[in-house]
PDB file of N, CA and C in Angstrom:
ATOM      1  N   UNK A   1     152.259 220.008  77.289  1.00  0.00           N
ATOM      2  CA  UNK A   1     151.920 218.712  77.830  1.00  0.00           C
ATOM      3  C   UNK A   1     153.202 217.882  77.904  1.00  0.00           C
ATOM      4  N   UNK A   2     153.241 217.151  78.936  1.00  0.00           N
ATOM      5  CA  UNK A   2     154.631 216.667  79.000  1.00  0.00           C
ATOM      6  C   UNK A   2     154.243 215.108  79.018  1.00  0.00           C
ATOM      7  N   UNK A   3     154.722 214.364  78.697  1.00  0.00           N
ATOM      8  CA  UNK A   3     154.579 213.048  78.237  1.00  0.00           C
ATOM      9  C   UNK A   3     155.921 212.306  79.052  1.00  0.00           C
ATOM     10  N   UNK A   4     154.596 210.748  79.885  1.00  0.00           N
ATOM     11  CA  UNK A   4     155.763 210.004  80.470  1.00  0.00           C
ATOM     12  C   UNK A   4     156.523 209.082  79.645  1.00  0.00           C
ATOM     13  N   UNK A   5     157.264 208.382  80.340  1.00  0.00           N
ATOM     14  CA  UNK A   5     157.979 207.462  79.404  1.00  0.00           C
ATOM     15  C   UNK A   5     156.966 205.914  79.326  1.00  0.00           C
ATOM     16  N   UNK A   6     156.398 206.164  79.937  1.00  0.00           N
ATOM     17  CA  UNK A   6     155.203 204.725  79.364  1.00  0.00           C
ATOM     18  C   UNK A   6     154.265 205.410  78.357  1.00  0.00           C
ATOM     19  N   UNK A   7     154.009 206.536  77.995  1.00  0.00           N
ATOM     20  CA  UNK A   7     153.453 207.344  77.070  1.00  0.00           C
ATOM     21  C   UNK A   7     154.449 206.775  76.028  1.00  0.00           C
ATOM     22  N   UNK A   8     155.257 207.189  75.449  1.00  0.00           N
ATOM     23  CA  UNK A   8     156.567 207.336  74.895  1.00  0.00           C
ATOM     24  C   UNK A   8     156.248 206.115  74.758  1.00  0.00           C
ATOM     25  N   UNK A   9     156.583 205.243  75.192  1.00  0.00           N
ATOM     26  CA  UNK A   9     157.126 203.199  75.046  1.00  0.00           C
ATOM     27  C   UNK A   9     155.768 202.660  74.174  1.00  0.00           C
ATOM     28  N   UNK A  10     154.498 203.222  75.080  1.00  0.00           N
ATOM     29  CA  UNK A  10     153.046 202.979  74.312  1.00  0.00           C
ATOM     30  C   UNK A  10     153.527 203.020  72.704  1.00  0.00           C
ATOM     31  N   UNK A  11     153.471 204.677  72.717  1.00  0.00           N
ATOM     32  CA  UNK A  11     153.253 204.743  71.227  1.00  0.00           C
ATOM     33  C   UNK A  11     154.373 204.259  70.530  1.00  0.00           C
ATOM     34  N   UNK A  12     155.901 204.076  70.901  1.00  0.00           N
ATOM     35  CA  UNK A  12     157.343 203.282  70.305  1.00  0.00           C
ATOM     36  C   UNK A  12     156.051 201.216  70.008  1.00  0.00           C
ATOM     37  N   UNK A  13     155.284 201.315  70.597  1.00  0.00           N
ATOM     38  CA  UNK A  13     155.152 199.305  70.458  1.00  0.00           C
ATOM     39  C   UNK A  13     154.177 199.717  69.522  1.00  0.00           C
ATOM     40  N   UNK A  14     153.139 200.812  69.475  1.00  0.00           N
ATOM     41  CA  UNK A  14     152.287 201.287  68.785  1.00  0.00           C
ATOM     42  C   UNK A  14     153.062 201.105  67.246  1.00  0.00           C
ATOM     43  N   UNK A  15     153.916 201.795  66.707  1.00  0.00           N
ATOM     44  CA  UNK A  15     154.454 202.079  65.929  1.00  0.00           C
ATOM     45  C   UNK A  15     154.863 200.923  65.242  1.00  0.00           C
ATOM     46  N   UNK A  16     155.461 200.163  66.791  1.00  0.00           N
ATOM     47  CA  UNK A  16     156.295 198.769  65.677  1.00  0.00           C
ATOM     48  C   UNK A  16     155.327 197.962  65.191  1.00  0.00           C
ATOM     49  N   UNK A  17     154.166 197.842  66.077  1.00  0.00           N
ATOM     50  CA  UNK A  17     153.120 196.976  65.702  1.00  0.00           C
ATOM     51  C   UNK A  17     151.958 197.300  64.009  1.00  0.00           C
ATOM     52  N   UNK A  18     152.062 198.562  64.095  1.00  0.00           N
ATOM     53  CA  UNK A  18     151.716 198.833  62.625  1.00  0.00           C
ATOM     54  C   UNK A  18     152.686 198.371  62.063  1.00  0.00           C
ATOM     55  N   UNK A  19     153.858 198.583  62.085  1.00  0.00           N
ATOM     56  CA  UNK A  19     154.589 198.205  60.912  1.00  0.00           C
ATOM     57  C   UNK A  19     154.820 196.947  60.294  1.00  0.00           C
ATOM     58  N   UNK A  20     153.900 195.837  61.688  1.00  0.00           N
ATOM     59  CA  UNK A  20     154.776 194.756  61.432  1.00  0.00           C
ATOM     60  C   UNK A  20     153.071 194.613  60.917  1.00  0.00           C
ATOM     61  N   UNK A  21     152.274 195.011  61.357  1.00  0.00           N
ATOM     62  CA  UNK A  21     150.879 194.679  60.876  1.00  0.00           C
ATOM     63  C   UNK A  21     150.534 194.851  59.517  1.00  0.00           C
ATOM     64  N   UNK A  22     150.946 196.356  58.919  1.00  0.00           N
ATOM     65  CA  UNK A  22     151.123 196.670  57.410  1.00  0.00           C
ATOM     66  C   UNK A  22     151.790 195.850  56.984  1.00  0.00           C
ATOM     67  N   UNK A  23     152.893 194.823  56.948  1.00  0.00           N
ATOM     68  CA  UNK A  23     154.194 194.873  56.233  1.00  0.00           C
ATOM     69  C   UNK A  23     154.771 195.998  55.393  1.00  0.00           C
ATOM     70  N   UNK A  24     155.091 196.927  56.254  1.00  0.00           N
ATOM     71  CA  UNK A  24     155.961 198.349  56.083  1.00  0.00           C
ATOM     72  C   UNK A  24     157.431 198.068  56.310  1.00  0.00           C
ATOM     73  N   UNK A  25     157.681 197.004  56.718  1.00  0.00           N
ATOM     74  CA  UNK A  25     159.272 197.205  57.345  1.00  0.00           C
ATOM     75  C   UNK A  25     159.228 195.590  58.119  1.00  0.00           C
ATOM     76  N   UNK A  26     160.183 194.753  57.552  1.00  0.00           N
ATOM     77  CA  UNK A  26     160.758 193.525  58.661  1.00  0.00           C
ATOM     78  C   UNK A  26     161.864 193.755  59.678  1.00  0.00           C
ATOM     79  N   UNK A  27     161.639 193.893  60.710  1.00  0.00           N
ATOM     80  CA  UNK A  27     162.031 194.271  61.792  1.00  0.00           C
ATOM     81  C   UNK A  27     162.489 192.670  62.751  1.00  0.00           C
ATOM     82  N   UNK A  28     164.328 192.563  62.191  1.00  0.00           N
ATOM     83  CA  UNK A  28     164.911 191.336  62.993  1.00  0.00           C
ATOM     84  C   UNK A  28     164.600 192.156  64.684  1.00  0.00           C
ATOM     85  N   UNK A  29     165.498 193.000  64.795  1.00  0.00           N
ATOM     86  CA  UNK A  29     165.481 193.433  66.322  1.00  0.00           C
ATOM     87  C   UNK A  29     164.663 194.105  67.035  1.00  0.00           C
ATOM     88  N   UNK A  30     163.794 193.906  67.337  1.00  0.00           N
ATOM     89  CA  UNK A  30     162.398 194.536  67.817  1.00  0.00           C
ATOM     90  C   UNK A  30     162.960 195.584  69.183  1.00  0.00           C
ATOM     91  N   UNK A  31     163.160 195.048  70.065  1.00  0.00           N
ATOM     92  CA  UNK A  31     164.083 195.743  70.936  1.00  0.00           C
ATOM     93  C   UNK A  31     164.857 196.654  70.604  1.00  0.00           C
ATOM     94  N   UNK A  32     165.704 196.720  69.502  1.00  0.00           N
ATOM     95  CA  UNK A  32     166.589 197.819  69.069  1.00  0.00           C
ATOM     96  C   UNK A  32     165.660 199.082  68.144  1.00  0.00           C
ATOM     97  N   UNK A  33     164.618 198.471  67.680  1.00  0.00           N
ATOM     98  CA  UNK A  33     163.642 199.413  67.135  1.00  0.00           C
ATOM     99  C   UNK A  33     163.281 200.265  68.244  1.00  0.00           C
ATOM    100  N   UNK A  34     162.325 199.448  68.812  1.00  0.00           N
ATOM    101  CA  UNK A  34     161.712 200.002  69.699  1.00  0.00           C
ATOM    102  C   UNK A  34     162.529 201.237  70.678  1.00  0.00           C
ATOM    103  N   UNK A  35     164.155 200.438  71.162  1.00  0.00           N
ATOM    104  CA  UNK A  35     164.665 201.594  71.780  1.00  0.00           C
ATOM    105  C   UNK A  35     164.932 203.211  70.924  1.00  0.00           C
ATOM    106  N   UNK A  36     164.973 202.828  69.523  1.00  0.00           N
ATOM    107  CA  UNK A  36     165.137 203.957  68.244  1.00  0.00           C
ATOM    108  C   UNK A  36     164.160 204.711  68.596  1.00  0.00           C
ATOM    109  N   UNK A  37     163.014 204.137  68.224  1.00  0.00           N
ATOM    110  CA  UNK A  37     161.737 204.858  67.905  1.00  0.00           C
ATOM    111  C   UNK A  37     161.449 205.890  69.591  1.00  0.00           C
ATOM    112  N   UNK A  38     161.949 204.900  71.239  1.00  0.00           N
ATOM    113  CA  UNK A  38     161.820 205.254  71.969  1.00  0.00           C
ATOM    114  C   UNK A  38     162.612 207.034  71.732  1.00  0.00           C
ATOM    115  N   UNK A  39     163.632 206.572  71.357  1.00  0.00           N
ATOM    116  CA  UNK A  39     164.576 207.981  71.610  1.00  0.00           C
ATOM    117  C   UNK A  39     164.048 208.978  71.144  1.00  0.00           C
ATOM    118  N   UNK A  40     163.579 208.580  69.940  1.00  0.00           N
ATOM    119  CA  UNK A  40     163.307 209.651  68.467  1.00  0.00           C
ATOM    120  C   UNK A  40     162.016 210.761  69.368  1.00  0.00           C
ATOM    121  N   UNK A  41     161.065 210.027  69.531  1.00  0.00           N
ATOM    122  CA  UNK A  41     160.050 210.382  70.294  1.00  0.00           C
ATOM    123  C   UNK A  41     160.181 211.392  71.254  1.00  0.00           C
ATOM    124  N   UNK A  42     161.459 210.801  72.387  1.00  0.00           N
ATOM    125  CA  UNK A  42     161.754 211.744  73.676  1.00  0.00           C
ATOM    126  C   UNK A  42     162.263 212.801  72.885  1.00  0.00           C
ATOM    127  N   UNK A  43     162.722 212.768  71.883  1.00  0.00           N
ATOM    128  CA  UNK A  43     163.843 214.004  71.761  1.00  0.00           C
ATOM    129  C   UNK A  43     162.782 215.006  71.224  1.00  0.00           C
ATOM    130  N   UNK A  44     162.182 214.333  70.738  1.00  0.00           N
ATOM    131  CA  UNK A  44     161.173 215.548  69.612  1.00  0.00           C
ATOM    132  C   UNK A  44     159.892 216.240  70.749  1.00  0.00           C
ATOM    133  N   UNK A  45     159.904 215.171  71.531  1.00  0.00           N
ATOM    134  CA  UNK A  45     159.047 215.991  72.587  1.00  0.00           C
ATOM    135  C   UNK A  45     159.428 216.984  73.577  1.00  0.00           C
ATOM    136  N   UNK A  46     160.631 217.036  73.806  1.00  0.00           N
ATOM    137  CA  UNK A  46     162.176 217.627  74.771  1.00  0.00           C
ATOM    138  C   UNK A  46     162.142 218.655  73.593  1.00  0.00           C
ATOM    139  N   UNK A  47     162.203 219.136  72.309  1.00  0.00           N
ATOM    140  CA  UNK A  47     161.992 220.176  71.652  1.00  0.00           C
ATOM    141  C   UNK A  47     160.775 220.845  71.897  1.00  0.00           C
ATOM    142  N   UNK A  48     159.430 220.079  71.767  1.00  0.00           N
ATOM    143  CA  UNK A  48     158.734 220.630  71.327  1.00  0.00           C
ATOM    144  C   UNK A  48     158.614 221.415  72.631  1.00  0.00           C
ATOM    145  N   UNK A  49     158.621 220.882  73.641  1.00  0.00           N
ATOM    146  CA  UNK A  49     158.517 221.307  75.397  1.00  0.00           C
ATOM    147  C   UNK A  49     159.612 222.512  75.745  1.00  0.00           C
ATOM    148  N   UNK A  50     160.800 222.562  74.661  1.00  0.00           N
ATOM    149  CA  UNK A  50     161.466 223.590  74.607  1.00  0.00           C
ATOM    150  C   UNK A  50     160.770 225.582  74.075  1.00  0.00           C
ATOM    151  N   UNK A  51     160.414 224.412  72.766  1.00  0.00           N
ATOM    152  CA  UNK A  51     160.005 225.775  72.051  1.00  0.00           C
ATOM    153  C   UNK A  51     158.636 226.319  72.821  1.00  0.00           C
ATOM    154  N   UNK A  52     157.685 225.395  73.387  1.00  0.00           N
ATOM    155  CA  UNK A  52     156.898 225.900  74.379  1.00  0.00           C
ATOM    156  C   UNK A  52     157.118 226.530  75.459  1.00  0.00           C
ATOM    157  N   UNK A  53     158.031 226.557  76.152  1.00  0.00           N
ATOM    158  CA  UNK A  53     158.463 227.235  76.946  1.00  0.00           C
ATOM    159  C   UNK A  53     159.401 229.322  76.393  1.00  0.00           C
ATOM    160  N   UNK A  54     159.784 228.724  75.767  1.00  0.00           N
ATOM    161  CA  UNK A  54     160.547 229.985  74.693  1.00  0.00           C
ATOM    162  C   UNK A  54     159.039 230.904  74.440  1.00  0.00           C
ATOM    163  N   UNK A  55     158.103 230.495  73.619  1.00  0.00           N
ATOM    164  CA  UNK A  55     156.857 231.071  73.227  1.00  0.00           C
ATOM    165  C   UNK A  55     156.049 231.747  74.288  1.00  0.00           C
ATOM    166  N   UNK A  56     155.939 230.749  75.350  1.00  0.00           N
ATOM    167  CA  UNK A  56     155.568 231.495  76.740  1.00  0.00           C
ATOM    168  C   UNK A  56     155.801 232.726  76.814  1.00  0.00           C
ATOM    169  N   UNK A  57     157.764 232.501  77.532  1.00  0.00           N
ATOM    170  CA  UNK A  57     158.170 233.532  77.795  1.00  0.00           C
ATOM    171  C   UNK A  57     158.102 234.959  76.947  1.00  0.00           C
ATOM    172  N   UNK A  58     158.030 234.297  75.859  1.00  0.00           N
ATOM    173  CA  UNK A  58     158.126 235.677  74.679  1.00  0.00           C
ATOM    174  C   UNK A  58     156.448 236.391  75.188  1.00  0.00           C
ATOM    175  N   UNK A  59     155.640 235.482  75.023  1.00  0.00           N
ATOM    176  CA  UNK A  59     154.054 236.687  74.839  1.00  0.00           C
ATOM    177  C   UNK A  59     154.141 237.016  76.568  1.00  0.00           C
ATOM    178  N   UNK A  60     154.623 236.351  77.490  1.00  0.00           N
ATOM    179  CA  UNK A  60     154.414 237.022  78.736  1.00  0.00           C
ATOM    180  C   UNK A  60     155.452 238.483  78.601  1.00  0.00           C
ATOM    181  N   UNK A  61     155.856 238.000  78.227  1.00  0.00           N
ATOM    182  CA  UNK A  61     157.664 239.949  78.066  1.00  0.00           C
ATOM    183  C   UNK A  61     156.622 240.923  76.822  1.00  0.00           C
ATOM    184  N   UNK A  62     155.474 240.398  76.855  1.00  0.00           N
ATOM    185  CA  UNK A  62     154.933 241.742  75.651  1.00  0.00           C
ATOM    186  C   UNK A  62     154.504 242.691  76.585  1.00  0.00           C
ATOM    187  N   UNK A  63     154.615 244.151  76.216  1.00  0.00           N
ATOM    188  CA  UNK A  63     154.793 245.295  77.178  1.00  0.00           C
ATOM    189  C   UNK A  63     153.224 245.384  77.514  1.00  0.00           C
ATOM    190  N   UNK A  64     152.493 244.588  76.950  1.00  0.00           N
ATOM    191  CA  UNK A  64     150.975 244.520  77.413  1.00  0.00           C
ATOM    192  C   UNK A  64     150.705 242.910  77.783  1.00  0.00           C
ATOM    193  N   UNK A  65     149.399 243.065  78.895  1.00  0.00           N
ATOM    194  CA  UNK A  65     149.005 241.661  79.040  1.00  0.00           C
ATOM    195  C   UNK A  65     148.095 241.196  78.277  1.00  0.00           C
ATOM    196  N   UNK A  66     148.342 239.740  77.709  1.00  0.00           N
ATOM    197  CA  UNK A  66     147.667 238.768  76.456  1.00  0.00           C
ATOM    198  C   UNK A  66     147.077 237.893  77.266  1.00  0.00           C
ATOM    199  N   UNK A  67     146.047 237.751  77.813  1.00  0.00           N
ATOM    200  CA  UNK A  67     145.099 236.937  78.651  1.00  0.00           C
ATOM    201  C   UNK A  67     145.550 235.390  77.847  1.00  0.00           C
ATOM    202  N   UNK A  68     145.967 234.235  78.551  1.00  0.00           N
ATOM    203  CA  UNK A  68     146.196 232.734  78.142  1.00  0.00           C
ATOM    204  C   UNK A  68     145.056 232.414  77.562  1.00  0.00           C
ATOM    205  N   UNK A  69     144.748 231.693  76.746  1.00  0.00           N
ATOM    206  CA  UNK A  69     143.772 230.937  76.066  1.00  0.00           C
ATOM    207  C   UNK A  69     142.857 232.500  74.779  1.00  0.00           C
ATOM    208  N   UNK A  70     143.153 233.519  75.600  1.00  0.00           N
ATOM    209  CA  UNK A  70     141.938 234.098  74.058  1.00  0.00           C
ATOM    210  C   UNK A  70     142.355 233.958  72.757  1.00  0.00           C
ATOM    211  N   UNK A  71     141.533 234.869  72.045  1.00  0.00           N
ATOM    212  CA  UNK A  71     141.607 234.295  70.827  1.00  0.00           C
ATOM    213  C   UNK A  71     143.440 235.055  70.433  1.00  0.00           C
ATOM    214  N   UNK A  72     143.726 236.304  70.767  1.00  0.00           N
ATOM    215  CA  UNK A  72     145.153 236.773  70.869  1.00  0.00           C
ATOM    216  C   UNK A  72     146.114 236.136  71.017  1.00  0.00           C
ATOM    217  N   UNK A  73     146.342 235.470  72.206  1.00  0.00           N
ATOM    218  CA  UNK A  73     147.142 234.606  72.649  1.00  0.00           C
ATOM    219  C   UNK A  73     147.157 233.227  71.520  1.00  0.00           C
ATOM    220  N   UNK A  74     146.464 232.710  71.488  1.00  0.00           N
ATOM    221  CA  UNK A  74     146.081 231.958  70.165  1.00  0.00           C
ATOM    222  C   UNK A  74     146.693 231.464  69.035  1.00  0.00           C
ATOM    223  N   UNK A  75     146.459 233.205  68.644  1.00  0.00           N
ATOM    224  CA  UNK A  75     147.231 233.538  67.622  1.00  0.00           C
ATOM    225  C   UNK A  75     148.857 234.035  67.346  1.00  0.00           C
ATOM    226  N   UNK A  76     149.043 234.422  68.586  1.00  0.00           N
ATOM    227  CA  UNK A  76     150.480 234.994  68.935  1.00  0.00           C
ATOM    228  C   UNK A  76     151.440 233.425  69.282  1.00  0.00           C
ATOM    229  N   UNK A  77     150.198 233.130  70.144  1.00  0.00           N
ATOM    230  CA  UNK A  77     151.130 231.500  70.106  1.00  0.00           C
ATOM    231  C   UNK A  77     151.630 230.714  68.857  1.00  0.00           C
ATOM    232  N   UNK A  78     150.884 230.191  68.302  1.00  0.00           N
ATOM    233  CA  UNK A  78     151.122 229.877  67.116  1.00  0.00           C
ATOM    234  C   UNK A  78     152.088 230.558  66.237  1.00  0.00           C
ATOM    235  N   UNK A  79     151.904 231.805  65.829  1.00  0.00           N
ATOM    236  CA  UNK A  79     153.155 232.518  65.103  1.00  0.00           C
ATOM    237  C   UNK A  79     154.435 232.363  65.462  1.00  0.00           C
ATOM    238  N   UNK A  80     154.403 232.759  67.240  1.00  0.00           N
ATOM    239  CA  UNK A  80     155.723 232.046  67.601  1.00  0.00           C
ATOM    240  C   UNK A  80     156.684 230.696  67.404  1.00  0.00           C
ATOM    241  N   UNK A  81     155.566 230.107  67.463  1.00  0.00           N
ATOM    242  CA  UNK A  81     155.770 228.730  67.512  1.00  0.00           C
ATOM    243  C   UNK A  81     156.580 228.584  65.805  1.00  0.00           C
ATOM    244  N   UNK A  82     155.870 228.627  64.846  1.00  0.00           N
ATOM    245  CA  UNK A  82     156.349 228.693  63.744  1.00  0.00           C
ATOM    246  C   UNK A  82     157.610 229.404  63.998  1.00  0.00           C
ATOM    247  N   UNK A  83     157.859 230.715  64.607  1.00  0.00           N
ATOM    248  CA  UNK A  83     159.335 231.363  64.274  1.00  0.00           C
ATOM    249  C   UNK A  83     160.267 230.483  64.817  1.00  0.00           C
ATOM    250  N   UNK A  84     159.776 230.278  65.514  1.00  0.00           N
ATOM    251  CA  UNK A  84     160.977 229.074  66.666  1.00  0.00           C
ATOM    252  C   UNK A  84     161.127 228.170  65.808  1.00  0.00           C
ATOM    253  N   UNK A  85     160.103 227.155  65.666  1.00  0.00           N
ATOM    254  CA  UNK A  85     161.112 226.249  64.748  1.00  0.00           C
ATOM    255  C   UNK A  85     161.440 226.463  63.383  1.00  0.00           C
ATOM    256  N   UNK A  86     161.196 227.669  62.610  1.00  0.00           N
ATOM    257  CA  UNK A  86     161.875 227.669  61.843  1.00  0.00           C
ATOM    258  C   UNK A  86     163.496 228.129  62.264  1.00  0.00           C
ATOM    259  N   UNK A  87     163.537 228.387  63.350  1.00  0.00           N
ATOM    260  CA  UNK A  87     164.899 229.004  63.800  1.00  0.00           C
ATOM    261  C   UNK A  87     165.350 228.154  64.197  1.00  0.00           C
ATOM    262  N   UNK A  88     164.829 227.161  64.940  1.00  0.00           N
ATOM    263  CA  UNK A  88     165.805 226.039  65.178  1.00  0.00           C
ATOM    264  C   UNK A  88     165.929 225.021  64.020  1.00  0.00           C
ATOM    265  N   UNK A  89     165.039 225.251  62.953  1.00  0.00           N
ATOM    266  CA  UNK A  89     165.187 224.220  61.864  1.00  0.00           C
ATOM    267  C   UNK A  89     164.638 222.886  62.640  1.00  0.00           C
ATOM    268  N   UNK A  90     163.113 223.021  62.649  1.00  0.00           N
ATOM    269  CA  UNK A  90     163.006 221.284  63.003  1.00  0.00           C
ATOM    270  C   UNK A  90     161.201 220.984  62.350  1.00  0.00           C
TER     271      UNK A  90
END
């Protein structure tokens, strides 16, 4: 799933607004948060959209076909998924 940047900004005001709602954090620069939290977000989604793509490719290159969505695929997905980021460390 790929996520726009008004997705992204949503949940960055989402975020600040709990915090300021909890008192979790006093936040002088709201703007400079917000652009933080903006980044943090893109980047981790730009991974995760990475390692999804990597996982793909891996169960499609299996010398047999893994029908998308069964319960196989599933499961193969997921495992991957774990190897990947433990390989990329994230």
């Amino acid at each position: 799933m790929r996520f726009s940047e008004a997705r992204i900004s949503y949940l960055a005001h989402r975020i600040v607004e709990v915090f300021k709602d909890e008192n979790l954090a006093e936040i002088d620069n709201e703007r400079l948060v917000l652009n933080d939290i903006k980044h943090v977000l893109g980047e981790a989604h730009e991974r995760e959209a990475q390692i999804d793509t990597v996982v793909r490719r891996k169960i499609a290159s299996l010398s047999r076909q893994v029908p998308v969505g069964s319960r196989e695929w599933d499961v193969l997905y997921r495992k991957y998924v774990d190897e990947e980021r433990r390989r990329q460390k994230t």
